[in-house]
Protein backbone atom coordinates (compact mmCIF):
# COMPACT_ATOMS: atom_id res chain seq x y z
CA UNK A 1 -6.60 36.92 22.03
CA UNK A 2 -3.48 35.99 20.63
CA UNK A 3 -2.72 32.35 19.19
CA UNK A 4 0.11 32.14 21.58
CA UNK A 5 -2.49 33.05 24.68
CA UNK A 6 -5.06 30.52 22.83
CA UNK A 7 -2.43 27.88 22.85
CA UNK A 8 -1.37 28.35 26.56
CA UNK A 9 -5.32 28.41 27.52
CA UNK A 10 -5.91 24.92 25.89
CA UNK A 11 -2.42 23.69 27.69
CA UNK A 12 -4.26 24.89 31.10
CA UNK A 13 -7.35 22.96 30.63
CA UNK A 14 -5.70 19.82 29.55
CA UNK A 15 -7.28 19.97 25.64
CA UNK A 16 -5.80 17.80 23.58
CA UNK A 17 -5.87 19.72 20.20
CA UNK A 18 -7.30 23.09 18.98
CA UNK A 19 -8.41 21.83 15.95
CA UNK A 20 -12.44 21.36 15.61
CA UNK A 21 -14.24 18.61 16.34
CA UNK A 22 -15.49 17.50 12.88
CA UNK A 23 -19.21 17.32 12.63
CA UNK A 24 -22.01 17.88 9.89
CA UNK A 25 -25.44 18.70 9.98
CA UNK A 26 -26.01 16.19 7.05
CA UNK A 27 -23.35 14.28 6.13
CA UNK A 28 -19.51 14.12 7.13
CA UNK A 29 -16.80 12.34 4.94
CA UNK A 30 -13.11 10.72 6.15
CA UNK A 31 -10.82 9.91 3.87
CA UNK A 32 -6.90 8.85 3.48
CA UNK A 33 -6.18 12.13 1.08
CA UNK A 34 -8.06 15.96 1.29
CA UNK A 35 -9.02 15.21 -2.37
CA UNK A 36 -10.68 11.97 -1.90
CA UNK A 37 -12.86 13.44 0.85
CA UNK A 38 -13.34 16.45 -1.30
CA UNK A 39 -14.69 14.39 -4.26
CA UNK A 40 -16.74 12.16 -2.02
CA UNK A 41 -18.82 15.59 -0.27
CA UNK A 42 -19.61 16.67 -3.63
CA UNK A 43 -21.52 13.53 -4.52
CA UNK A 44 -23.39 13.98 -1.32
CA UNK A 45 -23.98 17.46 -2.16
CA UNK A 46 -25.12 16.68 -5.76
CA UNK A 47 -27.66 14.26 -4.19
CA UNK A 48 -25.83 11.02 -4.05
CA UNK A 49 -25.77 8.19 -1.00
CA UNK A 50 -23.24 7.22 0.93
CA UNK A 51 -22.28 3.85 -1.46
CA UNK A 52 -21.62 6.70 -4.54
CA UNK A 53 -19.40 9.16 -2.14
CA UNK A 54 -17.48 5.92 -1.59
CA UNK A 55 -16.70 4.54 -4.60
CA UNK A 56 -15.84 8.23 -5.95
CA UNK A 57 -13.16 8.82 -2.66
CA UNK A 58 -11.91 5.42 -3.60
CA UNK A 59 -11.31 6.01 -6.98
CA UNK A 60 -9.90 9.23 -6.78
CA UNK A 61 -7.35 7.89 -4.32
CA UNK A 62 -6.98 5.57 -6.83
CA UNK A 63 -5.53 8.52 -9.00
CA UNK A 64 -3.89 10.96 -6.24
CA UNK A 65 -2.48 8.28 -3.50
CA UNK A 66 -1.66 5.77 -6.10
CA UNK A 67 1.69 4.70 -4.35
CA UNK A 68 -0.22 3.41 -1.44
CA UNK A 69 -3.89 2.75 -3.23
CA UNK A 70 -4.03 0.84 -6.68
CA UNK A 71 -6.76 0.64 -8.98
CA UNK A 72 -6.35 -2.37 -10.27
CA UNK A 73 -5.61 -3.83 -7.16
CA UNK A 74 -8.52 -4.73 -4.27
CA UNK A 75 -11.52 -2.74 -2.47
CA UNK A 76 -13.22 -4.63 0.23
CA UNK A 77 -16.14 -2.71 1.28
CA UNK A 78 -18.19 -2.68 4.23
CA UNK A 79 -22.16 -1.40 4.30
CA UNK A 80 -24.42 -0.88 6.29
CA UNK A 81 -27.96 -0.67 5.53
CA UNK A 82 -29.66 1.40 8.18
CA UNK A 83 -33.48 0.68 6.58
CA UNK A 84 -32.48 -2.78 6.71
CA UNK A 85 -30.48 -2.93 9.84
CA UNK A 86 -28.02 -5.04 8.28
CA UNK A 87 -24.32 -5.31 7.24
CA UNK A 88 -23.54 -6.11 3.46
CA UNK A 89 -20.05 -6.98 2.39
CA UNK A 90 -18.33 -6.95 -1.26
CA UNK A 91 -15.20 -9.44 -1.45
CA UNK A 92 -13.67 -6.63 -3.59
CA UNK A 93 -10.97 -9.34 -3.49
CA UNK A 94 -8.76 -10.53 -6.17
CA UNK A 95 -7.26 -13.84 -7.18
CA UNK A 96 -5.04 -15.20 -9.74
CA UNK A 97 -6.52 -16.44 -12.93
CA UNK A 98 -7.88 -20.47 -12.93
CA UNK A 99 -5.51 -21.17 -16.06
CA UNK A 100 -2.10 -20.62 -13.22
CA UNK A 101 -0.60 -23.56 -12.72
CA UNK A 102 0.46 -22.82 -8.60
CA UNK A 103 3.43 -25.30 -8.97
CA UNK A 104 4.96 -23.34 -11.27
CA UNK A 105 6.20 -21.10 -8.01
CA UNK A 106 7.61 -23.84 -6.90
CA UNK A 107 8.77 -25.27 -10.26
CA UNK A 108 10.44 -22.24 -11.62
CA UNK A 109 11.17 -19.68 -8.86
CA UNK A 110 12.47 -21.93 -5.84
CA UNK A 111 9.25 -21.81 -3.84
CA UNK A 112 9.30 -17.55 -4.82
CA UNK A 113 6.49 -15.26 -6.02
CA UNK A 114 8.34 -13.10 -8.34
CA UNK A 115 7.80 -9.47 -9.17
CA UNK A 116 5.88 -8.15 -12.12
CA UNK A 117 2.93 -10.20 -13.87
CA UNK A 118 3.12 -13.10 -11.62
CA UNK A 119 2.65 -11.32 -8.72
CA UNK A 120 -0.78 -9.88 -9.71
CA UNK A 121 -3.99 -10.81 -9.06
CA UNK A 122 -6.45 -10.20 -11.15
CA UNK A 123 -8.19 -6.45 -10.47
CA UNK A 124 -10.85 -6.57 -8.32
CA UNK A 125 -11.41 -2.96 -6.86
CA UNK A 126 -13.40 -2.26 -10.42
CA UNK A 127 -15.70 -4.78 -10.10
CA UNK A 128 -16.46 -4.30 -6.04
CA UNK A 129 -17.01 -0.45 -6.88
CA UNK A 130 -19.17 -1.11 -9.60
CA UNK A 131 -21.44 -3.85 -8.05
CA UNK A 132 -21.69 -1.28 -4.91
CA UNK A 133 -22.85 1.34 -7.55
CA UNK A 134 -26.01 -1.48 -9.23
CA UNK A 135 -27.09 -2.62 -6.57
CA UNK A 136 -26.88 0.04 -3.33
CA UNK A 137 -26.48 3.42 -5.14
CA UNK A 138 -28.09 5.91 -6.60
CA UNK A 139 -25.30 7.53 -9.22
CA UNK A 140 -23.34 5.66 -12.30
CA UNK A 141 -20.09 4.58 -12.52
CA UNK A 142 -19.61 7.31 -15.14
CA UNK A 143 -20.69 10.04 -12.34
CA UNK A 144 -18.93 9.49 -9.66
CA UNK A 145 -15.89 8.59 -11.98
CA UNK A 146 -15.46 12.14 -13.28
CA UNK A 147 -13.30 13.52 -10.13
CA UNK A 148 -10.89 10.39 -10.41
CA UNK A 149 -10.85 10.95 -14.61
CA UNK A 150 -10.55 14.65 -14.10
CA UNK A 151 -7.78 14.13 -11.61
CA UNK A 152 -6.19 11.99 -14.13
CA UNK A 153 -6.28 13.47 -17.05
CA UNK A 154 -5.35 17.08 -15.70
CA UNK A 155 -3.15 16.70 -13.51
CA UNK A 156 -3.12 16.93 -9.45
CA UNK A 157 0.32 18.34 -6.76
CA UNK A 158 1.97 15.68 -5.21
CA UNK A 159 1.72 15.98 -1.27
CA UNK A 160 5.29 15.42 0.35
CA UNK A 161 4.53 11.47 1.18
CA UNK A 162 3.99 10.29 -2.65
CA UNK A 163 6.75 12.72 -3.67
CA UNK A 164 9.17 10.78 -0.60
CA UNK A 165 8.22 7.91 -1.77
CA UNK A 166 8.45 7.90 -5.64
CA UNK A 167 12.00 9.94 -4.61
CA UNK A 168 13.25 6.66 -2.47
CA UNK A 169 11.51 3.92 -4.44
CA UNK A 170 12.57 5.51 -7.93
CA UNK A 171 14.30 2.43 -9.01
CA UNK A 172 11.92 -0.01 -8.62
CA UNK A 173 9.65 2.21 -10.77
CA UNK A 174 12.49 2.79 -13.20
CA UNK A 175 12.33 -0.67 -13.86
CA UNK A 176 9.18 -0.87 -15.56
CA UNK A 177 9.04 1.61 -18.51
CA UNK A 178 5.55 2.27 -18.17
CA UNK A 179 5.47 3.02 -14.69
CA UNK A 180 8.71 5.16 -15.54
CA UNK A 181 6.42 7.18 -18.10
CA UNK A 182 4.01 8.11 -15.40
CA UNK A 183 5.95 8.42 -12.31
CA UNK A 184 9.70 9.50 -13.38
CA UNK A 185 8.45 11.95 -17.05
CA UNK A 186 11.69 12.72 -18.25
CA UNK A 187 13.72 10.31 -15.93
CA UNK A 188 13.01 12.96 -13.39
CA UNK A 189 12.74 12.23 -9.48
CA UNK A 190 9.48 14.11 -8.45
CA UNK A 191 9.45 16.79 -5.41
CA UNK A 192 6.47 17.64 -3.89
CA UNK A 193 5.51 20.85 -5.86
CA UNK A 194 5.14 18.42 -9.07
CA UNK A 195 1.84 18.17 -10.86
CA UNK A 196 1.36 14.13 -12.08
CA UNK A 197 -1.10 13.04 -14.35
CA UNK A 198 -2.09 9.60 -16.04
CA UNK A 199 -4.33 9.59 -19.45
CA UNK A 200 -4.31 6.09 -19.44
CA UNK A 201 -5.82 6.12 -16.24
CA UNK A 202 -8.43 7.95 -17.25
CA UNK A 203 -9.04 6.36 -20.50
CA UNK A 204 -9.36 2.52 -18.28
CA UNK A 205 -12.05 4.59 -15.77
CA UNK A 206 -13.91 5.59 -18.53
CA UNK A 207 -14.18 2.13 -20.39
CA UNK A 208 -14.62 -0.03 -16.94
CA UNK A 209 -18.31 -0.06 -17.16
CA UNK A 210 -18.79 -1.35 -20.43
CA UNK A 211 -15.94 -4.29 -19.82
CA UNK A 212 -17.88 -5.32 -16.60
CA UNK A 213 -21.20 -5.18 -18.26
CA UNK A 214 -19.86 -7.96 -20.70
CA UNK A 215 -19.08 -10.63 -17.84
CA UNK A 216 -21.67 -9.91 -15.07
CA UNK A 217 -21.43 -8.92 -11.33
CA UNK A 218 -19.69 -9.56 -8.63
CA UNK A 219 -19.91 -11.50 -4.93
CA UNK A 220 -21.59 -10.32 -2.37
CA UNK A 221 -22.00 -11.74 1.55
CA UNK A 222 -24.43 -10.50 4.41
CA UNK A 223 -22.79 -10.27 8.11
């Protein structure tokens, strides 16, 4: 049968894609990028739970969707406990430090959060991921780190989105010279066949354990 017959059949019988229904006999993983998902199903494969596959797919995001996803920026994250029956949640949230004076918004920027330091919390994602990892996995942070780190540090294609969007936003980015370093090499507007990497990147995921070991965990809530 022909892929022109096999589209005209599903038509006929009202089907509303011919793609597969995804399903797994042990495990199935969703995720916002094909390497994400790809990283998180081999932690599942090497014997990890479901908390490790996470925080790996949201690091490595982290790495390859890093115009959307940051970091440094915040990971709220949902669990659910099926020997328990119960729902966990990890604020993964971040906030500014206690030292900011909040009238200083008003004092100095008319009422204005301005771009650059001041608009940044502090990073939160890290410790969320890693206080999943201690107390509901099964992996280290150094495990399910390598995808992100080798992602990172070797480089990964740009899918047409990030390449779009680095292409229209390439001012903004131009703005910061370290930002330009990773996301403009050469003062260069990427295209979609471009390989990007980030050392530095990979050099923070590979010290983040050792930093959060020094200060202690973070919040956790039950639903």
């Amino acid at each position: 049968m022909s892929i022109d017959s096999l589209s005209g059949l599903g038509t006929a019988h009202g089907l509303a894609s011919l793609r597969p229904t995804i399903a797994g006999t042990n495990h199935v993983v969703s995720a916002g990028h094909y390497l994400a998902a790809q990283s998180a199903l081999q932690i599942l494969e090497s014997g990890g739970n479901a908390i490790d596959a996470g925080v790996a797919a949201g690091l490595v995001l982290g790495v390859v969707q890093s115009e959307l996803v940051n970091v440094a920026g915040v990971a709220p994250i949902i669990l659910y406990l099926a020997e328990r029956d119960e729902v966990i949640t990890i604020s993964g949230l971040g906030c500014w430090p206690r030292a900011l004076d909040p009238d200083i918004f008003m004092r100095e920027h008319g009422g204005a959060i301005p771009e650059g330091v001041l608009r940044t919390v502090v990073p939160a994602a890290p410790d969320a991921w890693i206080t999943a990892l201690a107390r509901y996995g099964t992996m280290s942070f150094s495990e399910v780190a390598q995808s992100a780190i080798g992602f990172a540090r070797d480089g990964f294609v740009m899918y047409p989105l990030m390449a779009d969007l680095l292409h229209t936003y390439a001012e903004g980015y131009a703005r910061w010279p370290s930002s330009a370093a990773i996301y403009l090499p050469g003062d260069v507007r990427p295209r979609s066949v471009m390989c990007s990497s980030s050392p530095i990147l990979a050099a923070l995921c590979n010290t983040w354990p050792i930093a959060r070991r020094r200060r202690g965990a973070g919040a956790v809530s039950r639903a």
